[in-house]
Protein backbone atom coordinates (compact mmCIF):
# COMPACT_ATOMS: atom_id res chain seq x y z
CA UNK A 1 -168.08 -127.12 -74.69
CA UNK A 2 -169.39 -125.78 -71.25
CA UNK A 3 -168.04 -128.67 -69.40
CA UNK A 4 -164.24 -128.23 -71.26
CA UNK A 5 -164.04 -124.78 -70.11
CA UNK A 6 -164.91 -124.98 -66.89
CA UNK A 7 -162.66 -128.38 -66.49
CA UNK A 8 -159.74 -126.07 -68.05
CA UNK A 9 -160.32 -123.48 -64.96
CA UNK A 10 -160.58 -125.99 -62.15
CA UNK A 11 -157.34 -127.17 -63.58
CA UNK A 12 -155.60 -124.26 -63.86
CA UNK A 13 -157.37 -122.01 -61.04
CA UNK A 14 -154.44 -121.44 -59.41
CA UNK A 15 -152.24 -120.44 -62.07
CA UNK A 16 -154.81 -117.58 -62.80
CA UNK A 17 -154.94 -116.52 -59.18
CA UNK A 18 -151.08 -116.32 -59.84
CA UNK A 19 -150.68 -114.51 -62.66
CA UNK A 20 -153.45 -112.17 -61.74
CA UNK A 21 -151.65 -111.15 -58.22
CA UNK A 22 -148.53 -111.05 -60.70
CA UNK A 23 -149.56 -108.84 -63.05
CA UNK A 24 -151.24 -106.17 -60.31
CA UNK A 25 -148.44 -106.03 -58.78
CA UNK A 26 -146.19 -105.24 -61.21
CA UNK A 27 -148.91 -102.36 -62.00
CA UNK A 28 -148.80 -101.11 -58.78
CA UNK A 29 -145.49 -100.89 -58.40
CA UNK A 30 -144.57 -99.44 -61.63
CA UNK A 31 -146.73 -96.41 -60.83
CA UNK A 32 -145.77 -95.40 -57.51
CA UNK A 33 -141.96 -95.97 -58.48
CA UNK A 34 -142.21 -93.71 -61.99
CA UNK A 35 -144.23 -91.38 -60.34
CA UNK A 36 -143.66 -89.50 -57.29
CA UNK A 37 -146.53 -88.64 -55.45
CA UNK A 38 -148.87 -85.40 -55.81
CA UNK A 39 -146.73 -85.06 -59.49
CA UNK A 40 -148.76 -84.90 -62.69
CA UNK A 41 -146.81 -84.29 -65.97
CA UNK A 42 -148.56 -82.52 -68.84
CA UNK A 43 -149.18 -85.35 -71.05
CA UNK A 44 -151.08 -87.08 -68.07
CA UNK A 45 -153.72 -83.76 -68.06
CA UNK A 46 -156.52 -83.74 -70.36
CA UNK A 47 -156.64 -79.91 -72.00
CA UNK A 48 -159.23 -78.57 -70.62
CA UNK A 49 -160.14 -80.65 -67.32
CA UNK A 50 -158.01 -78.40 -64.48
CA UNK A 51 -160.22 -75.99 -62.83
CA UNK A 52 -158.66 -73.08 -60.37
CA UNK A 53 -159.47 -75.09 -57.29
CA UNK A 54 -157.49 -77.51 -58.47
CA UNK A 55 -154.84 -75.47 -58.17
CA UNK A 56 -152.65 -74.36 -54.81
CA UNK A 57 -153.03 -70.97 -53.69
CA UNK A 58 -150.11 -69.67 -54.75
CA UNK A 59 -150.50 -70.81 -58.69
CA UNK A 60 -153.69 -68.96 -58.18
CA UNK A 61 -152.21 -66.02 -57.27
CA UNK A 62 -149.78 -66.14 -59.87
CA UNK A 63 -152.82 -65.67 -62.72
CA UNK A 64 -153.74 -62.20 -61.67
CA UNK A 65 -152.02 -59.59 -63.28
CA UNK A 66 -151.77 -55.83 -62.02
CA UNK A 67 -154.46 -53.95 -62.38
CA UNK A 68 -154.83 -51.75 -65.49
CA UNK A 69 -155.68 -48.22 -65.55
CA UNK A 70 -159.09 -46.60 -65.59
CA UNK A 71 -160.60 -47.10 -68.44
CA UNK A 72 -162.57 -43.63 -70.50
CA UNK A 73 -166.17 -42.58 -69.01
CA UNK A 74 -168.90 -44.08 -70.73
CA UNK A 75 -171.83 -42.10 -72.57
CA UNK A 76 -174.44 -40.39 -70.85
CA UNK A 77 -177.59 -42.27 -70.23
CA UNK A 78 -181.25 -41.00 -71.40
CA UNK A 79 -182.52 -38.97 -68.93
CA UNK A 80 -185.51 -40.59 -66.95
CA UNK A 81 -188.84 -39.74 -66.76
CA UNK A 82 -190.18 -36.41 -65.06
CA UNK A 83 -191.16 -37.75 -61.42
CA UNK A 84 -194.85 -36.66 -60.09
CA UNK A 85 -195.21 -33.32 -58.00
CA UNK A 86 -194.81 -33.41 -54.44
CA UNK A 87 -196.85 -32.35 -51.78
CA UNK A 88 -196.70 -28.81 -50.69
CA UNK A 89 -194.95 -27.46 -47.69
CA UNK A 90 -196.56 -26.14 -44.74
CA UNK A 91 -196.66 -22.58 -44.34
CA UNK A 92 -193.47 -21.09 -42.60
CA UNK A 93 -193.16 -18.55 -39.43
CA UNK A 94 -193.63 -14.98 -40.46
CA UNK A 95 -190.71 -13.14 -40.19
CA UNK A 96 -189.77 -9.50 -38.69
CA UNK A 97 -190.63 -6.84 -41.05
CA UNK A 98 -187.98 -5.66 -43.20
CA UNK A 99 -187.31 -1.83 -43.18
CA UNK A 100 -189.40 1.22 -44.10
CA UNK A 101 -187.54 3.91 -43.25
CA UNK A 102 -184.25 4.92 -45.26
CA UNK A 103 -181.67 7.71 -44.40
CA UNK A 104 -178.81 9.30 -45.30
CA UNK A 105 -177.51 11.37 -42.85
CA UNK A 106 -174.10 13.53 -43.03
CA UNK A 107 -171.76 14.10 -40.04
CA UNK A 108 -170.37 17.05 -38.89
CA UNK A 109 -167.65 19.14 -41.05
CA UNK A 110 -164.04 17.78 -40.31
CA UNK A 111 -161.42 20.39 -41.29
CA UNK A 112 -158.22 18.78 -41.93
CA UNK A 113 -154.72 21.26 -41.70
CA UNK A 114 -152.23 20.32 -44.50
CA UNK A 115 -150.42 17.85 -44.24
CA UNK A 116 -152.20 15.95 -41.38
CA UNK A 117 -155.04 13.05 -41.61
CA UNK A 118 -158.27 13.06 -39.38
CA UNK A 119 -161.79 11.00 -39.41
CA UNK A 120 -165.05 12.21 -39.72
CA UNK A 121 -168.49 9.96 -38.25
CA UNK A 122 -171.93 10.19 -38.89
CA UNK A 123 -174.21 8.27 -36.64
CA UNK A 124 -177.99 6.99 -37.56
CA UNK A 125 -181.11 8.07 -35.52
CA UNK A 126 -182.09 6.17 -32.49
CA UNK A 127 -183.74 3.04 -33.25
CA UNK A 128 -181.81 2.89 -36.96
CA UNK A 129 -179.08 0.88 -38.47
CA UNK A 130 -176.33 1.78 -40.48
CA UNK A 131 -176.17 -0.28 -43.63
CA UNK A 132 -173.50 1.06 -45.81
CA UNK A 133 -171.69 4.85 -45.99
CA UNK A 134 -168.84 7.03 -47.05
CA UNK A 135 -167.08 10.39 -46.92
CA UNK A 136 -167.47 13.39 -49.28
CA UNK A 137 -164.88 16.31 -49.73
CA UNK A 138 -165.42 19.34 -51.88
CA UNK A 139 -163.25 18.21 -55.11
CA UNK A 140 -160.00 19.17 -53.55
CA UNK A 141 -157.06 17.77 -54.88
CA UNK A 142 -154.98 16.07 -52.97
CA UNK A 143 -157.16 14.85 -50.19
CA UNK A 144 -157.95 11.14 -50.20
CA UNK A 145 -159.64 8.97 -48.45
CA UNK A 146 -158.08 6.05 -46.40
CA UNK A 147 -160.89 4.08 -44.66
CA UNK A 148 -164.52 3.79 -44.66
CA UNK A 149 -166.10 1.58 -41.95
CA UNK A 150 -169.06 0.94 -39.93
CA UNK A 151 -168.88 1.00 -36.00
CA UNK A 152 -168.48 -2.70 -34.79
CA UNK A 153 -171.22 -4.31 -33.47
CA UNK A 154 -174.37 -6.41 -34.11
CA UNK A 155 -176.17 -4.08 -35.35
CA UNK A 156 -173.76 -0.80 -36.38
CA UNK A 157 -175.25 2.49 -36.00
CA UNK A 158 -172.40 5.07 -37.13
CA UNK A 159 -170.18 5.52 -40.21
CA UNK A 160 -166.48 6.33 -39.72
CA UNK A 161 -163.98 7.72 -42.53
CA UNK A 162 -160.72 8.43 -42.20
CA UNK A 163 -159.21 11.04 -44.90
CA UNK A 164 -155.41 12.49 -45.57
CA UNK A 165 -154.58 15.70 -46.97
CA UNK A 166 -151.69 16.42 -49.04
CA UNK A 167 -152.88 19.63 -50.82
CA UNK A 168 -151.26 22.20 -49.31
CA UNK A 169 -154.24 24.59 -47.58
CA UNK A 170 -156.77 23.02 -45.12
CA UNK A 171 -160.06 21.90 -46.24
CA UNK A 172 -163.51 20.60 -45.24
CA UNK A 173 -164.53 16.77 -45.12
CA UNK A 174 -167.77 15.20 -43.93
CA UNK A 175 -168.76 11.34 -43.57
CA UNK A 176 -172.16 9.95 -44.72
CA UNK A 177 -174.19 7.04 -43.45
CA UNK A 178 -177.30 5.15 -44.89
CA UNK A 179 -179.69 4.29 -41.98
CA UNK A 180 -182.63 2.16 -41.82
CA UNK A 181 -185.18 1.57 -39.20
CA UNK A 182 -188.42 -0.92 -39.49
């Protein structure tokens, strides 16, 4: 049986060689004339089998949606545990001692004619600093008081008010002023 076959393909060698170049071909050229090249129809994919980088950039870009709003805060977590003590500071510069000495003292009487307006001042002993004031009139009606300011400066040493009087006779005003020195 060996020898019959192989006589049958030394006879007809060349009529396989034939038909085989025939039949490739005819493959060959059916394929590149049905389809065009870089074309795949669906029924040629496999679901499942294209990845994104198989894709152009622009189909890529096509996939992404806008972006949706914020979404709500999460919960709270636990809280964590206590974390050790640190080491304590190093002592700081001692500062300037704070004051001992508090006055009030009251300025001269301002007498203010009817009708008009006028300021009264009280100043603070050498070496003191005003740090707050007013004015004081003897429960007349009809006098009020406009302004009360400390002198500018760094460190103010007078108190300044300014009054008005609208009752009619003249009366007697006076400005006050806290002072402290160290």
């Amino acid at each position: 049986m060996t020898r019959g076959f192989l006589r049958f393909v030394r006879a007809n060698a060349i009529a396989m060689l034939a038909l085989f170049i025939a039949l490739t071909g005819t493959t060959y050229a059916a394929s590149t004339a049905l389809i065009g090249a870089n074309t795949v129809a669906s029924p040629q994919v496999v679901n499942g089998s294209l990845q994104t980088k198989d894709l152009s950039g622009k189909a890529r870009k096509a996939l992404k949606g806008n972006r949706g709003p914020r979404g709500l805060a999460g919960a709270a977590g636990a809280a964590g545990a206590k974390g050790a003590t640190g080491a304590q500071g190093i002592q700081g510069v001692k500062g300037d001692p704070g004051a001992t000495t508090v006055t009030v003292v009251q300025g001269p009487t301002v007498t203010i004619g009817t009708g008009l307006k006028a300021f009264a001042s009280a100043d603070c002993p050498a070496g003191s600093v005003a740090t707050g004031g007013g004015g004081v009139n003897v429960n007349t009606s009809g006098v009020h008081l406009l302004q009360s300011f400390a002198n500018t400066g760094a460190s103010p040493t007078a108190w300044t008010v300014s009054y008005e009087n609208t009752s009619g006779a003249s009366v007697d005003v006076h400005a006050r002023v806290v002072c402290a020195s160290p």
